[in-house]
C-alpha atoms as a PDB file:
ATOM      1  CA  UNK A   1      13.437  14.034  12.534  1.00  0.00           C
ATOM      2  CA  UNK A   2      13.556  11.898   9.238  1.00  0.00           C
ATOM      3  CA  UNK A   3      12.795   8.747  11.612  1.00  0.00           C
ATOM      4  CA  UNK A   4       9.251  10.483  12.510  1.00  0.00           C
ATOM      5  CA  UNK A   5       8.686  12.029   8.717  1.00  0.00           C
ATOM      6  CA  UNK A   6      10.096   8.440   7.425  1.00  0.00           C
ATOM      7  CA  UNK A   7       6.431   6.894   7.990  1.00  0.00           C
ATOM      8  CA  UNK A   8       5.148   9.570   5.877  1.00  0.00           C
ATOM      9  CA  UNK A   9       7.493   9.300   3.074  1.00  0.00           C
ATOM     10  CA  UNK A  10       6.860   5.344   3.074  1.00  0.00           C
ATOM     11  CA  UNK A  11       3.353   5.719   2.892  1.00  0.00           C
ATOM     12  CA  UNK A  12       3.460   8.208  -0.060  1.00  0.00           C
ATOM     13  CA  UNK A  13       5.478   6.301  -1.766  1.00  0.00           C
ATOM     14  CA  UNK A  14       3.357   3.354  -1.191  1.00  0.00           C
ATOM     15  CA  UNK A  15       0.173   5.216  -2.465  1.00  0.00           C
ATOM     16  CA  UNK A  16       1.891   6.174  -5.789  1.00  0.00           C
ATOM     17  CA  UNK A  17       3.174   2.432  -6.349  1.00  0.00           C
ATOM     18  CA  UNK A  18      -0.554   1.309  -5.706  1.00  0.00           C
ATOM     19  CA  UNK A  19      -1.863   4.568  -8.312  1.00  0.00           C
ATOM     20  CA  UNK A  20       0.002   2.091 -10.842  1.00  0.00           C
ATOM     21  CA  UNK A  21      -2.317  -0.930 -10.322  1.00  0.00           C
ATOM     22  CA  UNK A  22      -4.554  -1.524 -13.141  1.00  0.00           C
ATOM     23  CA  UNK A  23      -6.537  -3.021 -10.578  1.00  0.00           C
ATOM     24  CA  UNK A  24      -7.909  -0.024  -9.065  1.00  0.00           C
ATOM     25  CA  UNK A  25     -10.512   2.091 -10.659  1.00  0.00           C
ATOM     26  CA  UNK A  26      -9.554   5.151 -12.324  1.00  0.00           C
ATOM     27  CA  UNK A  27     -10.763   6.823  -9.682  1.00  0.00           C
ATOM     28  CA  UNK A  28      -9.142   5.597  -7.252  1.00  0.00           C
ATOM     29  CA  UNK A  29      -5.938   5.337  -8.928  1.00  0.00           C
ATOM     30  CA  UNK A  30      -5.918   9.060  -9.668  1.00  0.00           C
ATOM     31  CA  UNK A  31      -6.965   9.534  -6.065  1.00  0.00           C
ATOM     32  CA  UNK A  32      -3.791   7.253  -4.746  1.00  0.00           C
ATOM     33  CA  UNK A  33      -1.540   9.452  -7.218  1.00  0.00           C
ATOM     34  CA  UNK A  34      -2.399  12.731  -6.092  1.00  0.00           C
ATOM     35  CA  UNK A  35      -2.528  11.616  -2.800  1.00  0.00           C
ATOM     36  CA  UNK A  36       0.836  10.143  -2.698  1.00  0.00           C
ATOM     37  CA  UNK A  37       2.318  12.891  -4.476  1.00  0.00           C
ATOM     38  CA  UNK A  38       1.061  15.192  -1.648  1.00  0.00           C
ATOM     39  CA  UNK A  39       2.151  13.569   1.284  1.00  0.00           C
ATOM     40  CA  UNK A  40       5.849  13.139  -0.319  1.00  0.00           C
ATOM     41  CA  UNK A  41       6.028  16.356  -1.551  1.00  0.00           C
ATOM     42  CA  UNK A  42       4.981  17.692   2.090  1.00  0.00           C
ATOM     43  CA  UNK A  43       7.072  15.068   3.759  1.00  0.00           C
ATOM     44  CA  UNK A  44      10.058  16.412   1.849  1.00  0.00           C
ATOM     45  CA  UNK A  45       9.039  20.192   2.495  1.00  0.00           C
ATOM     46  CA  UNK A  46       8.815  19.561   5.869  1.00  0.00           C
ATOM     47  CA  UNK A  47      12.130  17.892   6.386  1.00  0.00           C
ATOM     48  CA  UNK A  48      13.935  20.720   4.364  1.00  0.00           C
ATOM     49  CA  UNK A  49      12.003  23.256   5.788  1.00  0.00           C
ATOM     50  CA  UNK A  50      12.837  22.251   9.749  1.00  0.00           C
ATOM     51  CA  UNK A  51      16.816  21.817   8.251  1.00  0.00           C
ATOM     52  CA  UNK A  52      17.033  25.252   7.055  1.00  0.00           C
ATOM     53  CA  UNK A  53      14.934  26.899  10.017  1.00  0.00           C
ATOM     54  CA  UNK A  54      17.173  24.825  12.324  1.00  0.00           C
ATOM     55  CA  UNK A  55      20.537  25.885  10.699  1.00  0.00           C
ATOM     56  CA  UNK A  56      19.300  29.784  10.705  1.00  0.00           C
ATOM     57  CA  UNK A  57      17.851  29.662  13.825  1.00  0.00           C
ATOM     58  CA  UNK A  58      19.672  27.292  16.458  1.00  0.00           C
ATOM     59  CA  UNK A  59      23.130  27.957  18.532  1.00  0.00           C
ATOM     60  CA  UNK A  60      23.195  25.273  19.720  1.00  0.00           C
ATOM     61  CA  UNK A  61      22.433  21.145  19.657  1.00  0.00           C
ATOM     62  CA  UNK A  62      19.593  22.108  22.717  1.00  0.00           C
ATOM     63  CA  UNK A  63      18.067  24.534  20.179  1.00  0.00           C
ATOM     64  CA  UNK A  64      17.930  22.364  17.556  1.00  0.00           C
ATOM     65  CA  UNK A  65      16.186  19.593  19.724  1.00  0.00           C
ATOM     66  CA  UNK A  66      13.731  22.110  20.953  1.00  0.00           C
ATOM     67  CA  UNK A  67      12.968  23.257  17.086  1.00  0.00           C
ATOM     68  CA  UNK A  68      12.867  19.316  15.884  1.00  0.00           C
ATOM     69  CA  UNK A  69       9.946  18.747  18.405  1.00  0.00           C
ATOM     70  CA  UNK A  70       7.810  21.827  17.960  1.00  0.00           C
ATOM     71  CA  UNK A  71       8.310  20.947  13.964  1.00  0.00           C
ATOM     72  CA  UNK A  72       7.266  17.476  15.121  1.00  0.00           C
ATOM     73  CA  UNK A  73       4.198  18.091  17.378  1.00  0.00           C
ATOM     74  CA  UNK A  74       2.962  20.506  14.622  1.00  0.00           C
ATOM     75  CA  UNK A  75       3.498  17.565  12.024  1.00  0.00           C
ATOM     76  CA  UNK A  76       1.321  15.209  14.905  1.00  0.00           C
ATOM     77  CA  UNK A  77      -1.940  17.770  15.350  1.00  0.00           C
ATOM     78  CA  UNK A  78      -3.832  15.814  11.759  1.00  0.00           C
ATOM     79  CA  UNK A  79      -3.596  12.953  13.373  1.00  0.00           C
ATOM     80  CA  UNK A  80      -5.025  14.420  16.548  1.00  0.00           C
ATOM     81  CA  UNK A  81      -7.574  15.856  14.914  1.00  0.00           C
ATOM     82  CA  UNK A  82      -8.707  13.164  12.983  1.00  0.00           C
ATOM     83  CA  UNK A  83      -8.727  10.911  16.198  1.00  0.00           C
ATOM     84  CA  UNK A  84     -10.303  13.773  17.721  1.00  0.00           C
ATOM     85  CA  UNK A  85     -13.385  13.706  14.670  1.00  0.00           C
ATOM     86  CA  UNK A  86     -13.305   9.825  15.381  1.00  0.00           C
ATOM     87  CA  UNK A  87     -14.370  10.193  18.473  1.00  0.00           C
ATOM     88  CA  UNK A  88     -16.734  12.778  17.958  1.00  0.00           C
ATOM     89  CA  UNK A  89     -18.796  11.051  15.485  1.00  0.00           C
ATOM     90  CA  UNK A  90     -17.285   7.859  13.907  1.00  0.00           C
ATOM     91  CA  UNK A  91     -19.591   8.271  11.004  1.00  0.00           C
ATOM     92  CA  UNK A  92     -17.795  11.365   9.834  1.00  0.00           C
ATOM     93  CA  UNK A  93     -14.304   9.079   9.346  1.00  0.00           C
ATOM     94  CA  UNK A  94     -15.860   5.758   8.700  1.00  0.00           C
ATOM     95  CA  UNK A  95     -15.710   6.279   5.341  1.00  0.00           C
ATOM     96  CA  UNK A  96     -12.140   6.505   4.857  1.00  0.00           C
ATOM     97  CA  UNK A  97     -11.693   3.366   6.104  1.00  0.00           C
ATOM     98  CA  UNK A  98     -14.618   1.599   4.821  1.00  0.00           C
ATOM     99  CA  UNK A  99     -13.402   2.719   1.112  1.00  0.00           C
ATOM    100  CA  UNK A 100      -9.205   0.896   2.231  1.00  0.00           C
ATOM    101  CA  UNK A 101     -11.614  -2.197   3.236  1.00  0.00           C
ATOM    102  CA  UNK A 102     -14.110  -2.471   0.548  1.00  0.00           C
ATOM    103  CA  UNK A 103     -11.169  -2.410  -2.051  1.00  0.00           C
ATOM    104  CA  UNK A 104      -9.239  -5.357  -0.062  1.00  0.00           C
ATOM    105  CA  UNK A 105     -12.833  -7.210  -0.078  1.00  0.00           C
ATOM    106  CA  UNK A 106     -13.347  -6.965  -3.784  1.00  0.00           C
ATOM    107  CA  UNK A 107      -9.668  -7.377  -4.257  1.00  0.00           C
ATOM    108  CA  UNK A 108      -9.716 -10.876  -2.045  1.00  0.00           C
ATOM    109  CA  UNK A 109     -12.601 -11.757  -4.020  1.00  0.00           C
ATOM    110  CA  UNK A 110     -10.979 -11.027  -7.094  1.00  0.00           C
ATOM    111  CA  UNK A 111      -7.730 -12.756  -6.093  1.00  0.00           C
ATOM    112  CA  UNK A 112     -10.257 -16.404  -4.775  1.00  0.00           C
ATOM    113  CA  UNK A 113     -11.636 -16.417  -8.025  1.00  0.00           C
ATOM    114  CA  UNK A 114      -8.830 -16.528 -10.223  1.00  0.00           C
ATOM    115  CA  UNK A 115      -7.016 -19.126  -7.754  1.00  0.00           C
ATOM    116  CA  UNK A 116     -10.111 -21.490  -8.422  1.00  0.00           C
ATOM    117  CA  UNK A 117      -9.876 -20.688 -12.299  1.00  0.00           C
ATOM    118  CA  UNK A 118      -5.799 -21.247 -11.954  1.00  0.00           C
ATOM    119  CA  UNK A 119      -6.816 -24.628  -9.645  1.00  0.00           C
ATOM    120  CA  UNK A 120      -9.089 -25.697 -12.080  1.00  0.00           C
ATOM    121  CA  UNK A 121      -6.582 -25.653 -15.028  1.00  0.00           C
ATOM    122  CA  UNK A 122      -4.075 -26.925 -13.104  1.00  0.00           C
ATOM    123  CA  UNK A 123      -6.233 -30.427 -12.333  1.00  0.00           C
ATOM    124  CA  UNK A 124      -7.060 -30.161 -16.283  1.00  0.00           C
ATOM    125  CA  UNK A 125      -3.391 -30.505 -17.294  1.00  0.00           C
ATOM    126  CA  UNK A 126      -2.557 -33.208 -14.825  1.00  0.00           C
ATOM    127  CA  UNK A 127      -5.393 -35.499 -16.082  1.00  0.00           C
ATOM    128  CA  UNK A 128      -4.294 -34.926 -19.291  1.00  0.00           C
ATOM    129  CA  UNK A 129      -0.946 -35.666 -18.615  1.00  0.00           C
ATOM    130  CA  UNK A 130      -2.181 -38.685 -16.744  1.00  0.00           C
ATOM    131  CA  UNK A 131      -3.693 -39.706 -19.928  1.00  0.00           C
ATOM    132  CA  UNK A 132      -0.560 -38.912 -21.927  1.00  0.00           C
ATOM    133  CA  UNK A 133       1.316 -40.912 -19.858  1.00  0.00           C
ATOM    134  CA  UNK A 134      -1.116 -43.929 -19.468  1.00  0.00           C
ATOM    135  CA  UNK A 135      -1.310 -43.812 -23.866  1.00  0.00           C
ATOM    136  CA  UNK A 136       2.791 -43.960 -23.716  1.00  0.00           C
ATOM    137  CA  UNK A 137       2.869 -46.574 -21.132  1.00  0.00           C
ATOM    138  CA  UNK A 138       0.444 -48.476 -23.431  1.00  0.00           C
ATOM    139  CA  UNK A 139       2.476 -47.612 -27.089  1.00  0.00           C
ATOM    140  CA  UNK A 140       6.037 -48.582 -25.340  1.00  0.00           C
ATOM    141  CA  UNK A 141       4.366 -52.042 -24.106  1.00  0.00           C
ATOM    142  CA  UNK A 142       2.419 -53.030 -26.697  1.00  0.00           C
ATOM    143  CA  UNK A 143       5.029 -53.848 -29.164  1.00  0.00           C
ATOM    144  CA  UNK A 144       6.736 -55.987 -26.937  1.00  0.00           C
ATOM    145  CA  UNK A 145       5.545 -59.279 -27.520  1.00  0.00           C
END
């Protein structure tokens, strides 16, 4: 059961780290926050919810199987349906994952443009630590007549 709800629970959590990015818009970072919070908190109601049904319920290990899949397939029936709306009519889910790639596009962007500034200074500092090196080169041989 937790190996099925684990995905869940990782992806949660990862939506609350990203709700900490300064990066993101305020917007979106209140979005990944209350978004994250939600699928923990129902990742953790579900697993304690199935453990207590299953210890009040079940006789035996073949009962608690049987309860651990019905749990699971209703857990599985968002996904179905949004595959279900994908197919349907991709415009009515294309949004939610235009938004994920729009934010890695301006984020890439983002990320190029500060590599060329950081690329940039770095070549800066090594001429000028040519030049440092040429002047010493010069000061430590010149006296030596």
């Amino acid at each position: 059961m937790f190996a099925k709800l684990g995905k869940d629970f990782i992806s949660g959590c990862k939506l609350i780290y990203h709700s900490s990015k300064i990066r993101h818009t305020r917007g979106a970072r209140i979005r990944y926050l209350i978004g994250g919070t939600g699928l923990c908190s129902i990742t953790v109601f579900a697993l304690y919810v199935s453990t207590v049904y299953n210890r009040a319920i079940a006789t035996s290990n073949t009962d608690i199987i049987v309860n651990s899949v019905v749990v699971l397939f209703i857990m599985d029936l968002d996904e179905w349906i949004f595959f279900s709306l994908d197919a349907i009519n991709e415009k009515w889910t294309e949004h939610a994952a235009d938004a994920d790639v729009s934010e890695m596009r301006e984020e890439i962007a983002r990320q190029r443009a500060q590599l060329a500034s950081q690329q940039k200074e770095i070549d800066d500092l090594r001429d000028d630590l040519r030049k440092l090196c040429e002047t010493v080169e010069l000061q430590i041989e010149w006296p030596r007549w």
